[in-house]
PDB file of N, CA and C in Angstrom:
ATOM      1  N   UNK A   1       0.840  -1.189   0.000  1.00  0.00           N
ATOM      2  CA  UNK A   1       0.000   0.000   0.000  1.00  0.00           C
ATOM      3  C   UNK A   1       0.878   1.244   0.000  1.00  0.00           C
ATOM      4  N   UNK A   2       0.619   2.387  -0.489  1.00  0.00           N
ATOM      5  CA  UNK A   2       1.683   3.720  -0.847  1.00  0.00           C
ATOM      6  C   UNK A   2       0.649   4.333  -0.262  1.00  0.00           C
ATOM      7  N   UNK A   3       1.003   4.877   1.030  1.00  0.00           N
ATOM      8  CA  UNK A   3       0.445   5.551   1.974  1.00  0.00           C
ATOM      9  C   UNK A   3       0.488   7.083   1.786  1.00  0.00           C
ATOM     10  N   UNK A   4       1.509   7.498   0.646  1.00  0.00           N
ATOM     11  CA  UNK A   4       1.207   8.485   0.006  1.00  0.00           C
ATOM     12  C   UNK A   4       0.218   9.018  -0.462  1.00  0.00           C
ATOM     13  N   UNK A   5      -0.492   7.881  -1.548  1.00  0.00           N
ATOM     14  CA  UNK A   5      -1.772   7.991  -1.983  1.00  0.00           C
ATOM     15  C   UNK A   5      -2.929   8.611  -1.433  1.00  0.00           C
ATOM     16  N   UNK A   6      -2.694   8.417  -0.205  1.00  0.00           N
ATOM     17  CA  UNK A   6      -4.059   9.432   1.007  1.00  0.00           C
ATOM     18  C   UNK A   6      -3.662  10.942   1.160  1.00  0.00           C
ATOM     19  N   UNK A   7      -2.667  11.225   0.875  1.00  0.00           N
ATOM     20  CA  UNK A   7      -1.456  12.705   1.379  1.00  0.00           C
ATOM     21  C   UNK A   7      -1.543  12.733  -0.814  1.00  0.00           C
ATOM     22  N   UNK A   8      -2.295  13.913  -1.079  1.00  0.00           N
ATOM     23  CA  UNK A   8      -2.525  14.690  -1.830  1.00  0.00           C
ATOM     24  C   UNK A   8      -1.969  15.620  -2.793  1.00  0.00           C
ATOM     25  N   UNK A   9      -0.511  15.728  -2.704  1.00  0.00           N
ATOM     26  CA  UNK A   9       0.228  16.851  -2.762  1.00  0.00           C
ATOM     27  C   UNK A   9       0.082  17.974  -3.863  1.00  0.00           C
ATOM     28  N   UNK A  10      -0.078  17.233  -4.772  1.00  0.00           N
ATOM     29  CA  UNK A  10      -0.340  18.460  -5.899  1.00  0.00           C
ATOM     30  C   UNK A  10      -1.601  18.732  -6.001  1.00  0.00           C
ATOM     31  N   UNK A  11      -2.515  18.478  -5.319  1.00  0.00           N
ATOM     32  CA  UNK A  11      -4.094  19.006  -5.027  1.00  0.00           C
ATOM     33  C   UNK A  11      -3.521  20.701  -3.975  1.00  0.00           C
ATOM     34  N   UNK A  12      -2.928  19.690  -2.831  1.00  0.00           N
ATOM     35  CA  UNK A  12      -2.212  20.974  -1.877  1.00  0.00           C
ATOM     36  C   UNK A  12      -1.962  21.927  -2.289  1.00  0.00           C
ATOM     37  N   UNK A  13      -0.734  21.943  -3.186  1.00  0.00           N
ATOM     38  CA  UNK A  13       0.003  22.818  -3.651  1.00  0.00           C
ATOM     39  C   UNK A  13      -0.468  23.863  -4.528  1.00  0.00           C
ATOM     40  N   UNK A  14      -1.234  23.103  -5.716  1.00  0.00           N
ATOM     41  CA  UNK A  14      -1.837  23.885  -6.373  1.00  0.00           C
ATOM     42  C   UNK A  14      -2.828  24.677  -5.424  1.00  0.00           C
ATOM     43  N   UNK A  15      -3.216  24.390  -4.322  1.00  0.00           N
ATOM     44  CA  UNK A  15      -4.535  25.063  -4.008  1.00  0.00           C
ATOM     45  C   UNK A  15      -3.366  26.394  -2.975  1.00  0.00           C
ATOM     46  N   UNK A  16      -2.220  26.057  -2.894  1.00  0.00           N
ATOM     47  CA  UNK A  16      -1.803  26.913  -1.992  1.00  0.00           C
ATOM     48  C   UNK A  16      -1.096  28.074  -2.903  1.00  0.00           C
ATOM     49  N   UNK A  17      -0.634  27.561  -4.413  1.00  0.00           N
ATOM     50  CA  UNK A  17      -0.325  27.995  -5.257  1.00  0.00           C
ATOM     51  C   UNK A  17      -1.767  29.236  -5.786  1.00  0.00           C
ATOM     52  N   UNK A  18      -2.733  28.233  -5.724  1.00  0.00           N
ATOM     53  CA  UNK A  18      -3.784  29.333  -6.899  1.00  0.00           C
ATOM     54  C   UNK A  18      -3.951  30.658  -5.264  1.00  0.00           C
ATOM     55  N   UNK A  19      -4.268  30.340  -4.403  1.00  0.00           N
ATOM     56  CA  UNK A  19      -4.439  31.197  -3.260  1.00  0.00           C
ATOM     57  C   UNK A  19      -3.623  32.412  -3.102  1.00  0.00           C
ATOM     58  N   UNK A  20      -2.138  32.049  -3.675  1.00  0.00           N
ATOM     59  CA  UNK A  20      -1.346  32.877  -3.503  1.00  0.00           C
ATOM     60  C   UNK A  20      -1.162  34.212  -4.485  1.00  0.00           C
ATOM     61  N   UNK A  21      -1.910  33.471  -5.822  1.00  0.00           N
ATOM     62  CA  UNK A  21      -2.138  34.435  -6.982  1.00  0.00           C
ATOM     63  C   UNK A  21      -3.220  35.096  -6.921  1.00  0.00           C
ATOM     64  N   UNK A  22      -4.486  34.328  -5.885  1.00  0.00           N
ATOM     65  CA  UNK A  22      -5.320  35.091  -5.932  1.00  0.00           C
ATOM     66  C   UNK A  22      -5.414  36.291  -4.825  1.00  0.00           C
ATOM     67  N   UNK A  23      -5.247  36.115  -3.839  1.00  0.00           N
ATOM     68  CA  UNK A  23      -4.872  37.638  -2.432  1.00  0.00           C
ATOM     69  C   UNK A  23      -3.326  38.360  -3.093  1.00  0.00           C
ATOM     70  N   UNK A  24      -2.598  37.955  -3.309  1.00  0.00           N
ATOM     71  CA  UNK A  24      -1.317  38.413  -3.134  1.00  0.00           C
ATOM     72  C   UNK A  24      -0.962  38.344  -1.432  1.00  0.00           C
ATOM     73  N   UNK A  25      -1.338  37.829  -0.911  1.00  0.00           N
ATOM     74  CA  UNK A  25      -1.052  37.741   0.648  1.00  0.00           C
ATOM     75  C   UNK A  25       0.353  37.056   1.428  1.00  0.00           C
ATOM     76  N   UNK A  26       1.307  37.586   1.156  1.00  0.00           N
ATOM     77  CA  UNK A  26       2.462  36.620   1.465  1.00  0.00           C
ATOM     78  C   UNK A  26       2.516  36.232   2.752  1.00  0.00           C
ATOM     79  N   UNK A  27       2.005  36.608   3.602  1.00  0.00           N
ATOM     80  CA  UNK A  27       1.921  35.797   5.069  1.00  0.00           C
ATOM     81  C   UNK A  27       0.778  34.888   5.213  1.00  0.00           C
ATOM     82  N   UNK A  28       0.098  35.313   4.693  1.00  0.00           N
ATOM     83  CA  UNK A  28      -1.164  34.324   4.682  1.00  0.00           C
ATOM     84  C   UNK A  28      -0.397  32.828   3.626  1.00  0.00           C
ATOM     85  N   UNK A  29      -0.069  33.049   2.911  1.00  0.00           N
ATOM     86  CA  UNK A  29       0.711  31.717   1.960  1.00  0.00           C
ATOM     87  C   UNK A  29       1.449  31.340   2.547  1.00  0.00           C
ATOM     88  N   UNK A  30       2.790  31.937   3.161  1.00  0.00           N
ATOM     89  CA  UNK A  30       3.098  31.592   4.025  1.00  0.00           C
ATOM     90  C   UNK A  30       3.347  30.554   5.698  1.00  0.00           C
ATOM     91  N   UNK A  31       1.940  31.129   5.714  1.00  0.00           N
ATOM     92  CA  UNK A  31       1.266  30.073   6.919  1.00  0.00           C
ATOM     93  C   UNK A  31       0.630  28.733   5.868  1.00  0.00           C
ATOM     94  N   UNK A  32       0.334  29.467   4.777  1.00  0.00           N
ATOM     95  CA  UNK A  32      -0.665  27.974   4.590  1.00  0.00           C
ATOM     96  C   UNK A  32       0.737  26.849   4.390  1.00  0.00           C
ATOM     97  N   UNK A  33       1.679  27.329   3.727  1.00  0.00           N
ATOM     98  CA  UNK A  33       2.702  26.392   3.278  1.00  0.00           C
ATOM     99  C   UNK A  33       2.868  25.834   4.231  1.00  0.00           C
ATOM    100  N   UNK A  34       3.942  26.334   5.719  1.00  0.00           N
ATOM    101  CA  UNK A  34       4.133  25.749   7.057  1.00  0.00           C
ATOM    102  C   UNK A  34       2.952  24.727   6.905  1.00  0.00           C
ATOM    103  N   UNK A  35       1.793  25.727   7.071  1.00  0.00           N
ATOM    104  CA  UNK A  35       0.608  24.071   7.232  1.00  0.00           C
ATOM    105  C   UNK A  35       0.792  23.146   6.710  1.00  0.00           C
ATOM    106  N   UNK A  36       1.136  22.977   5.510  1.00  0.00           N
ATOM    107  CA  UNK A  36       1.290  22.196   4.343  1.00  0.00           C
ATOM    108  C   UNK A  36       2.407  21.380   5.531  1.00  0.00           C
ATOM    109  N   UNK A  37       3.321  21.424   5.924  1.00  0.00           N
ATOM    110  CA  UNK A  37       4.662  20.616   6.254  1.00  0.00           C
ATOM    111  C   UNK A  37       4.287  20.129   7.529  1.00  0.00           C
ATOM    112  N   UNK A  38       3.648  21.002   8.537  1.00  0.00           N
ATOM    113  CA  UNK A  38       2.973  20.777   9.907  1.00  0.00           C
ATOM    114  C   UNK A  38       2.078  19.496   9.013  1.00  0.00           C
ATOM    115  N   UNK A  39       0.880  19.349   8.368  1.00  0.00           N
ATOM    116  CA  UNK A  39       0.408  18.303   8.342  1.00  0.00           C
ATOM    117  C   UNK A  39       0.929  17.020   7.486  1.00  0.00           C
ATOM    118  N   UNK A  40       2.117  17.239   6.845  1.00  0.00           N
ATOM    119  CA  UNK A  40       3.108  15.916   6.823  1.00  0.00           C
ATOM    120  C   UNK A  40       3.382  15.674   7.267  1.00  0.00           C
ATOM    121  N   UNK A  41       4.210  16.099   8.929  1.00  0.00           N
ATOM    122  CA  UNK A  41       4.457  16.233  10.058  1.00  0.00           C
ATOM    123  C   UNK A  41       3.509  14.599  10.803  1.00  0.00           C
ATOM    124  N   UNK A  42       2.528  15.586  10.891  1.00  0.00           N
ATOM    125  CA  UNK A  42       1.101  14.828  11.432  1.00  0.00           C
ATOM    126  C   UNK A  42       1.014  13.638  10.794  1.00  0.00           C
ATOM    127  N   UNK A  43       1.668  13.313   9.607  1.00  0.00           N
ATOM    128  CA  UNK A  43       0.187  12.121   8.895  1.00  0.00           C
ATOM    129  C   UNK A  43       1.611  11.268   9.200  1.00  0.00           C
ATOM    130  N   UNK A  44       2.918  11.042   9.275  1.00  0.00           N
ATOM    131  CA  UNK A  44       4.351  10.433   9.876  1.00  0.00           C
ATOM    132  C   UNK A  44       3.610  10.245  11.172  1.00  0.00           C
ATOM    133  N   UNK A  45       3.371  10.660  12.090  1.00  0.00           N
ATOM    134  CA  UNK A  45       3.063  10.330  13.370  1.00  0.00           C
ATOM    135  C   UNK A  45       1.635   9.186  13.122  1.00  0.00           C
ATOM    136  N   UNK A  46       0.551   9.690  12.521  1.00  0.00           N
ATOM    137  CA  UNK A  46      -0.634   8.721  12.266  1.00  0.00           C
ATOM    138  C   UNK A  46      -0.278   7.692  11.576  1.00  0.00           C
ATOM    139  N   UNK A  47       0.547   7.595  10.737  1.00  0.00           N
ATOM    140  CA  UNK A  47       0.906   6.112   9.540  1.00  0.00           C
ATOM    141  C   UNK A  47       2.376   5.723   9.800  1.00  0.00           C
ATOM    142  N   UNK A  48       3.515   6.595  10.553  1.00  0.00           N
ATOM    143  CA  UNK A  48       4.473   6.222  10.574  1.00  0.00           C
ATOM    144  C   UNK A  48       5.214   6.614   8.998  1.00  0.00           C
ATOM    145  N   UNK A  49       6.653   5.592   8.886  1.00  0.00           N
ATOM    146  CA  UNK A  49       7.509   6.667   8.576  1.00  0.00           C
ATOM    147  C   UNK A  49       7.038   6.121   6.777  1.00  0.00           C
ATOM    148  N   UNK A  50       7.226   7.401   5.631  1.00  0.00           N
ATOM    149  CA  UNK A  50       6.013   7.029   4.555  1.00  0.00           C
ATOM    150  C   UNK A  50       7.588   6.625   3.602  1.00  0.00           C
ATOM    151  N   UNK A  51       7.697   7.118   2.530  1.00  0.00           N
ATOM    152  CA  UNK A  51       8.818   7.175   1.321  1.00  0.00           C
ATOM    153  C   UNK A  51       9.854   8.177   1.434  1.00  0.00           C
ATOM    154  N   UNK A  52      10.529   8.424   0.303  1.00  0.00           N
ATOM    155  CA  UNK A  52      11.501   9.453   0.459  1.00  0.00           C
ATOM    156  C   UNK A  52      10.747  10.832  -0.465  1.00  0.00           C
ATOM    157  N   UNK A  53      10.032  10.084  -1.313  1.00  0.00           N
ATOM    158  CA  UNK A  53       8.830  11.039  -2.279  1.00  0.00           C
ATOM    159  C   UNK A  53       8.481  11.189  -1.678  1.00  0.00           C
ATOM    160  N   UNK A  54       7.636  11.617  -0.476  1.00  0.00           N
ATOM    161  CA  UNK A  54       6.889  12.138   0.780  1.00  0.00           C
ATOM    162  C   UNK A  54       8.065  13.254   1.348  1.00  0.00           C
ATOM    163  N   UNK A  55       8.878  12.905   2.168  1.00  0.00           N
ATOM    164  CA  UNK A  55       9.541  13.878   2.818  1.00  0.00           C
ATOM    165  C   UNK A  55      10.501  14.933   2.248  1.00  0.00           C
ATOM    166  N   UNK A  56      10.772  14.163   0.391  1.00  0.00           N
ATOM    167  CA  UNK A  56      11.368  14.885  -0.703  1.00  0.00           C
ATOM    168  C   UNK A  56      10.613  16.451  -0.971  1.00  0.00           C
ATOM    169  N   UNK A  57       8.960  16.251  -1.243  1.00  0.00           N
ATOM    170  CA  UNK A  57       7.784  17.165  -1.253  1.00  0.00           C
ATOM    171  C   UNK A  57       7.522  18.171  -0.197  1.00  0.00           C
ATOM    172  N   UNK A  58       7.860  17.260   1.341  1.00  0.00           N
ATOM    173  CA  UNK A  58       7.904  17.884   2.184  1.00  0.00           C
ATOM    174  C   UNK A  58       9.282  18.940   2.274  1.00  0.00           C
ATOM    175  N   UNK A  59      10.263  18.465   2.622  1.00  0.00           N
ATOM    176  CA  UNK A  59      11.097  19.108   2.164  1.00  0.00           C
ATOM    177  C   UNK A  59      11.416  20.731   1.520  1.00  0.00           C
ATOM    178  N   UNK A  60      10.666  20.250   0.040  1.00  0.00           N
ATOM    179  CA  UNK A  60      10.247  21.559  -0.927  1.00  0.00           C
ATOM    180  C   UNK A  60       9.886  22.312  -0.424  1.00  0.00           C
ATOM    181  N   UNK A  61       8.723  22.377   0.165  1.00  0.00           N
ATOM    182  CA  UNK A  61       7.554  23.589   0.580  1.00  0.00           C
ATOM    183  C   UNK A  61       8.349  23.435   1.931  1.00  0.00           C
ATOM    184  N   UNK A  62       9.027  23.198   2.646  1.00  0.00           N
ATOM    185  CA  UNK A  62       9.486  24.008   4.144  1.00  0.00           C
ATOM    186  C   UNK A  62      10.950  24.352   3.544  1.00  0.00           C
ATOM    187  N   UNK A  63      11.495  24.060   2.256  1.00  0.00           N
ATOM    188  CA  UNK A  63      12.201  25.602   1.526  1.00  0.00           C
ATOM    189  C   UNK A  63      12.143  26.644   1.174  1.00  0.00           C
ATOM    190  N   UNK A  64      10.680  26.596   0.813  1.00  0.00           N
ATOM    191  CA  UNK A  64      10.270  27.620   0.097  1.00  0.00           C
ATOM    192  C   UNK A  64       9.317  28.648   1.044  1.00  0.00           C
ATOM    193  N   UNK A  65       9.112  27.935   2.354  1.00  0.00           N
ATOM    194  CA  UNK A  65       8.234  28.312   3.123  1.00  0.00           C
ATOM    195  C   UNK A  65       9.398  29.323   3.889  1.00  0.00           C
ATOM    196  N   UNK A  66      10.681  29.094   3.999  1.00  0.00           N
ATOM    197  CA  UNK A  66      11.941  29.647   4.591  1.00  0.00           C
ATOM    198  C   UNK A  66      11.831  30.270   3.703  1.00  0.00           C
ATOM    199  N   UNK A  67      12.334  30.451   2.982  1.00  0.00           N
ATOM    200  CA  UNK A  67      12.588  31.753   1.552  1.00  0.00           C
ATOM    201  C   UNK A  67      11.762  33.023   1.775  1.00  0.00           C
ATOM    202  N   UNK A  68      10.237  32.403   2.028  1.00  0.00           N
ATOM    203  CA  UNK A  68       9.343  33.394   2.155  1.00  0.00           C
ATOM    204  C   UNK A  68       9.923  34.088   3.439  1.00  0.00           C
ATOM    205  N   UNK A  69      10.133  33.702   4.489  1.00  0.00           N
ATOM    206  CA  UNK A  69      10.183  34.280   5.475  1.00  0.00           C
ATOM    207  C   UNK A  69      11.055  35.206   6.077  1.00  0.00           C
ATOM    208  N   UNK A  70      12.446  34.765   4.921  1.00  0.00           N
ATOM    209  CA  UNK A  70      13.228  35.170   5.229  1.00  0.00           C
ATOM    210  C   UNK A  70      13.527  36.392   4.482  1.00  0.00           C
ATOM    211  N   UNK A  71      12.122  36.567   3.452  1.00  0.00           N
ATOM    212  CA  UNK A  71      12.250  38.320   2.766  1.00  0.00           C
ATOM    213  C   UNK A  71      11.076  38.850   3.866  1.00  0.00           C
ATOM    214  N   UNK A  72      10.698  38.685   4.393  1.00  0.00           N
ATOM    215  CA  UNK A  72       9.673  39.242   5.347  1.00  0.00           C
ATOM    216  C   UNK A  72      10.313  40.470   6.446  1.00  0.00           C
ATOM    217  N   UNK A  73       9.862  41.352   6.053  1.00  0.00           N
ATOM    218  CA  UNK A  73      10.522  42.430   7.636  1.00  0.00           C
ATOM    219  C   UNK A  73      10.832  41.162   8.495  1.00  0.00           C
ATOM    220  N   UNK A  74      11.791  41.559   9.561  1.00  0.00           N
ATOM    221  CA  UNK A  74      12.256  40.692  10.663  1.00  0.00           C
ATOM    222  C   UNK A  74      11.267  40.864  11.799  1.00  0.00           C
ATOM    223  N   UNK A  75      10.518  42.237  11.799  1.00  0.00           N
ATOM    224  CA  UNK A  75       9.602  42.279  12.881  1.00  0.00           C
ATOM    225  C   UNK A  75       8.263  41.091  12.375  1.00  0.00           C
ATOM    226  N   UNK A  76       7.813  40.463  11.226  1.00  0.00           N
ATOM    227  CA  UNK A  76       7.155  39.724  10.983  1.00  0.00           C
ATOM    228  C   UNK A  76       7.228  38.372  11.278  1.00  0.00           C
ATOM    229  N   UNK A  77       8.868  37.985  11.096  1.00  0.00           N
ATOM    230  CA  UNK A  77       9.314  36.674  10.907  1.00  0.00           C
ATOM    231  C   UNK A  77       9.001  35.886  12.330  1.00  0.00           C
ATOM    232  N   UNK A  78       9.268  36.678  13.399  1.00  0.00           N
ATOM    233  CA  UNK A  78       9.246  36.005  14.481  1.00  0.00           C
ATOM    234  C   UNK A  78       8.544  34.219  14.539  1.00  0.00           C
ATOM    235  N   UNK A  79       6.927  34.416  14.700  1.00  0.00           N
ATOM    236  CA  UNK A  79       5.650  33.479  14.606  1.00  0.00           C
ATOM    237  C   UNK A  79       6.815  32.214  13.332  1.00  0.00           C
ATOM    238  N   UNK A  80       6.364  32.682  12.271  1.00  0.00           N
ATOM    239  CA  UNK A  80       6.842  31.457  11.375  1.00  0.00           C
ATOM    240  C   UNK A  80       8.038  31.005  11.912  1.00  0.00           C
ATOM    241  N   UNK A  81       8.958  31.860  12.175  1.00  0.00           N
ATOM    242  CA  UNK A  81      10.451  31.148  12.310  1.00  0.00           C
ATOM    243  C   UNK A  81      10.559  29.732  13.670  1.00  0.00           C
ATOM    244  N   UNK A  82       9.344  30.467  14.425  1.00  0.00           N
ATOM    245  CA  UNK A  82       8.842  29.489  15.831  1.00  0.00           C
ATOM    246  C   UNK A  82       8.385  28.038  15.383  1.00  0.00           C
ATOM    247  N   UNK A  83       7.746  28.148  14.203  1.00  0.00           N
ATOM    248  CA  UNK A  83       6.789  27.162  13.650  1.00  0.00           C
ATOM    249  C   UNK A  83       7.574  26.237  13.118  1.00  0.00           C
ATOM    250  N   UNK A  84       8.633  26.968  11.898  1.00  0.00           N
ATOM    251  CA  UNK A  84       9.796  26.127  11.486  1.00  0.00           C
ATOM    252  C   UNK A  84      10.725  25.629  12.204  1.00  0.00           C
ATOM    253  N   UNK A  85      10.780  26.301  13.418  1.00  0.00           N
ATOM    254  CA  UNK A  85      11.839  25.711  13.773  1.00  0.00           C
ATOM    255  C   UNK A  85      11.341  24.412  15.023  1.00  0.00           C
ATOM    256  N   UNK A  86      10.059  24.378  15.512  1.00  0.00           N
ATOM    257  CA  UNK A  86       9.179  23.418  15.855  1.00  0.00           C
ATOM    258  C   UNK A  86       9.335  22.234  15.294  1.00  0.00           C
ATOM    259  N   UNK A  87       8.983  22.447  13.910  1.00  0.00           N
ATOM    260  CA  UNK A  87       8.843  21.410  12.807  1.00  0.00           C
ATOM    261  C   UNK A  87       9.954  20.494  12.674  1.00  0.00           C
ATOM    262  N   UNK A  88      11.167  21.196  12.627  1.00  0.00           N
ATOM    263  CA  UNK A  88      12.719  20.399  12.482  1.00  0.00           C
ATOM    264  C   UNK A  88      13.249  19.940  13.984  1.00  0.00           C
ATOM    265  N   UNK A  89      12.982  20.754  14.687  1.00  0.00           N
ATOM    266  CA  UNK A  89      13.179  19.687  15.953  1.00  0.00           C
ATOM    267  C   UNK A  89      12.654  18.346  16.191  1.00  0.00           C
ATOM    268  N   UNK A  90      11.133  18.479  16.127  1.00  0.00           N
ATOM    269  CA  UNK A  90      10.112  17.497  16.800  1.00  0.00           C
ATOM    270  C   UNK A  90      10.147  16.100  14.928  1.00  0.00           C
ATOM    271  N   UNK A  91      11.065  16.632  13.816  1.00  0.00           N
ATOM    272  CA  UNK A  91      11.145  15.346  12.623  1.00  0.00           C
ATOM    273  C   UNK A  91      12.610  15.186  13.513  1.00  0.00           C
ATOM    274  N   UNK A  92      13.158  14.811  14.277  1.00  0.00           N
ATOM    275  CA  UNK A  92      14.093  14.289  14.534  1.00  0.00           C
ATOM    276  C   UNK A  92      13.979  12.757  14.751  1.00  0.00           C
ATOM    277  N   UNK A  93      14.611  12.084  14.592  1.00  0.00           N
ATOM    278  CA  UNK A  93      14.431  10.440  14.395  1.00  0.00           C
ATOM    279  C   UNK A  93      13.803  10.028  12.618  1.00  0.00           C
ATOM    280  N   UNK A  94      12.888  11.030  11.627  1.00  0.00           N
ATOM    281  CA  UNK A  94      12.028  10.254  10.765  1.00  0.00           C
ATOM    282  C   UNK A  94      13.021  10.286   9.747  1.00  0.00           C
ATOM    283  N   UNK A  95      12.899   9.368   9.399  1.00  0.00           N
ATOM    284  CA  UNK A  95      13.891   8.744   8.000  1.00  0.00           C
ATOM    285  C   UNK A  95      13.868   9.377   6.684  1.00  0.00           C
ATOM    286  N   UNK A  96      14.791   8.920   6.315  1.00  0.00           N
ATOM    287  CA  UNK A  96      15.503   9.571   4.529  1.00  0.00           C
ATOM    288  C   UNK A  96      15.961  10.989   4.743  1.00  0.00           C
ATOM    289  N   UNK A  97      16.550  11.205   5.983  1.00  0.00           N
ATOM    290  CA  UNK A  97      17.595  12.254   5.632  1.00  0.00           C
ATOM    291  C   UNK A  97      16.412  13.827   6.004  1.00  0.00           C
ATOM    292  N   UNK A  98      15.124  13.331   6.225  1.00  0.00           N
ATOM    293  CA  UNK A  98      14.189  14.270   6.656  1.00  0.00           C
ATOM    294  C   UNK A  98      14.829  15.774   7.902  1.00  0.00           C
ATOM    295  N   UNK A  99      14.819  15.260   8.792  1.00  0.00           N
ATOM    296  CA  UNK A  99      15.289  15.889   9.746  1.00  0.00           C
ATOM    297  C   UNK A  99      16.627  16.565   9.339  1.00  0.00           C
ATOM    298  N   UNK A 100      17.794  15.693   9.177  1.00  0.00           N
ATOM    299  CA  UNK A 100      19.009  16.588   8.616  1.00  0.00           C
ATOM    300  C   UNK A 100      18.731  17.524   7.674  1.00  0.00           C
ATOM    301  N   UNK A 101      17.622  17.766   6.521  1.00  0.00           N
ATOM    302  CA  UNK A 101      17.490  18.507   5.456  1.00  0.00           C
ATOM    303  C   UNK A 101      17.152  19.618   6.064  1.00  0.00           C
ATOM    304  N   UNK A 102      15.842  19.437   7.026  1.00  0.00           N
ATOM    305  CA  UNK A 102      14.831  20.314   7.253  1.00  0.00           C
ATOM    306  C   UNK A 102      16.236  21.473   8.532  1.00  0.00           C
ATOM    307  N   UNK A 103      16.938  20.539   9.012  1.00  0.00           N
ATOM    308  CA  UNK A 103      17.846  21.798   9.930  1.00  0.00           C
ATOM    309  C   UNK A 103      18.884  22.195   9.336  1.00  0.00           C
ATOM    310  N   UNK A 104      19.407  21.423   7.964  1.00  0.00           N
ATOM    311  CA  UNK A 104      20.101  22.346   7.251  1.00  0.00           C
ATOM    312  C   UNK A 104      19.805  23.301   6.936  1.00  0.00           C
ATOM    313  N   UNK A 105      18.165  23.653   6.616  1.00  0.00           N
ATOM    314  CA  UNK A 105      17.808  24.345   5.862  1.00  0.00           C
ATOM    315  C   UNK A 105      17.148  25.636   6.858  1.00  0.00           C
ATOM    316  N   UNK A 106      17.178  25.467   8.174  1.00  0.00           N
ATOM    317  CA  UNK A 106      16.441  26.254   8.858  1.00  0.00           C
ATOM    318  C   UNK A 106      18.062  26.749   9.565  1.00  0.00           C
ATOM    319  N   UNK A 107      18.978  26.405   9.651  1.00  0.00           N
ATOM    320  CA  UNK A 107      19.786  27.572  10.481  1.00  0.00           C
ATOM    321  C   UNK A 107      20.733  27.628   9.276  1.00  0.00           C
ATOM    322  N   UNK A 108      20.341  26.886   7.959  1.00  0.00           N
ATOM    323  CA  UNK A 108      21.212  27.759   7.011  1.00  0.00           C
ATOM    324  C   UNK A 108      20.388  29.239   6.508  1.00  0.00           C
ATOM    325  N   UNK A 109      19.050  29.177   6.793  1.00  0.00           N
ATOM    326  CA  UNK A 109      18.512  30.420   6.753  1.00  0.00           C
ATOM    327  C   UNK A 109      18.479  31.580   7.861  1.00  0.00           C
ATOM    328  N   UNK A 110      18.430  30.792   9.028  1.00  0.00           N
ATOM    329  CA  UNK A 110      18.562  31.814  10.228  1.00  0.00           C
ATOM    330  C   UNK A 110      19.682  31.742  10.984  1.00  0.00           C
ATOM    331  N   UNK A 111      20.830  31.149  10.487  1.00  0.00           N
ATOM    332  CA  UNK A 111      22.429  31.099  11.455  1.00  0.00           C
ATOM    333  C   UNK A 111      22.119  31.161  12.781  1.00  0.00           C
ATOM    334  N   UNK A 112      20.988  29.942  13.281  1.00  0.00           N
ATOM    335  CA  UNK A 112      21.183  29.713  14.677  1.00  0.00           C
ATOM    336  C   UNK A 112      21.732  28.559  15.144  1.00  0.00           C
ATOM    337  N   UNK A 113      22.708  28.708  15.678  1.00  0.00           N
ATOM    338  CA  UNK A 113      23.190  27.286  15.902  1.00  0.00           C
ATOM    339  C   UNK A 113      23.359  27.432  17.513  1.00  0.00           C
TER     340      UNK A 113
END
């Protein structure tokens, strides 16, 4: 069974994609993306650990979800940077290199070490 198959992604995306063209709202997209990774997050904990195409996808959008944040005034960033950096702590242990990506990618954006 490809437990993927229940986890949607290019339904997601596109819908987080058309949203974003339609407000112009970059914090609002923003959050939805995080959501997007928060509930991959979630569905690893409900089904356990899925493919590398799963956390590959995931991955993506908590790059791009950093990118965003990191053109954001700094007085904005605060909230998301909390969220991301939530996210890469608490994937510690899930497989294919998940966790190492996601904190490369969060204190190669915010040099917190």
């Amino acid at each position: 069974m490809n437990r993927t198959s229940d986890f949607n992604f290019e339904r997601a995306e596109k819908a987080i994609s058309d949203y974003a063209k339609a407000t112009g709202d970059d914090e609002r997209t923003t959050d939805l993306m995080i959501y997007f990774v928060e509930c991959g997050y979630q569905f690893t904990l409900d089904y356990g650990d899925i493919d590398e195409v799963f956390y590959d996808t995931l991955i993506e959008m908590y790059e791009k979800a950093v990118g965003r944040v990191r053109r954001m005034p700094k007085n904005k960033q605060g909230p998301f940077r909390k969220r991301l950096e939530k996210i890469m702590k608490f994937t510690d242990g899930i497989g294919w290199g998940y966790h190492d990506d996601l904190g490369d990618l969060y204190y190669g954006a915010f040099q917190q070490r």
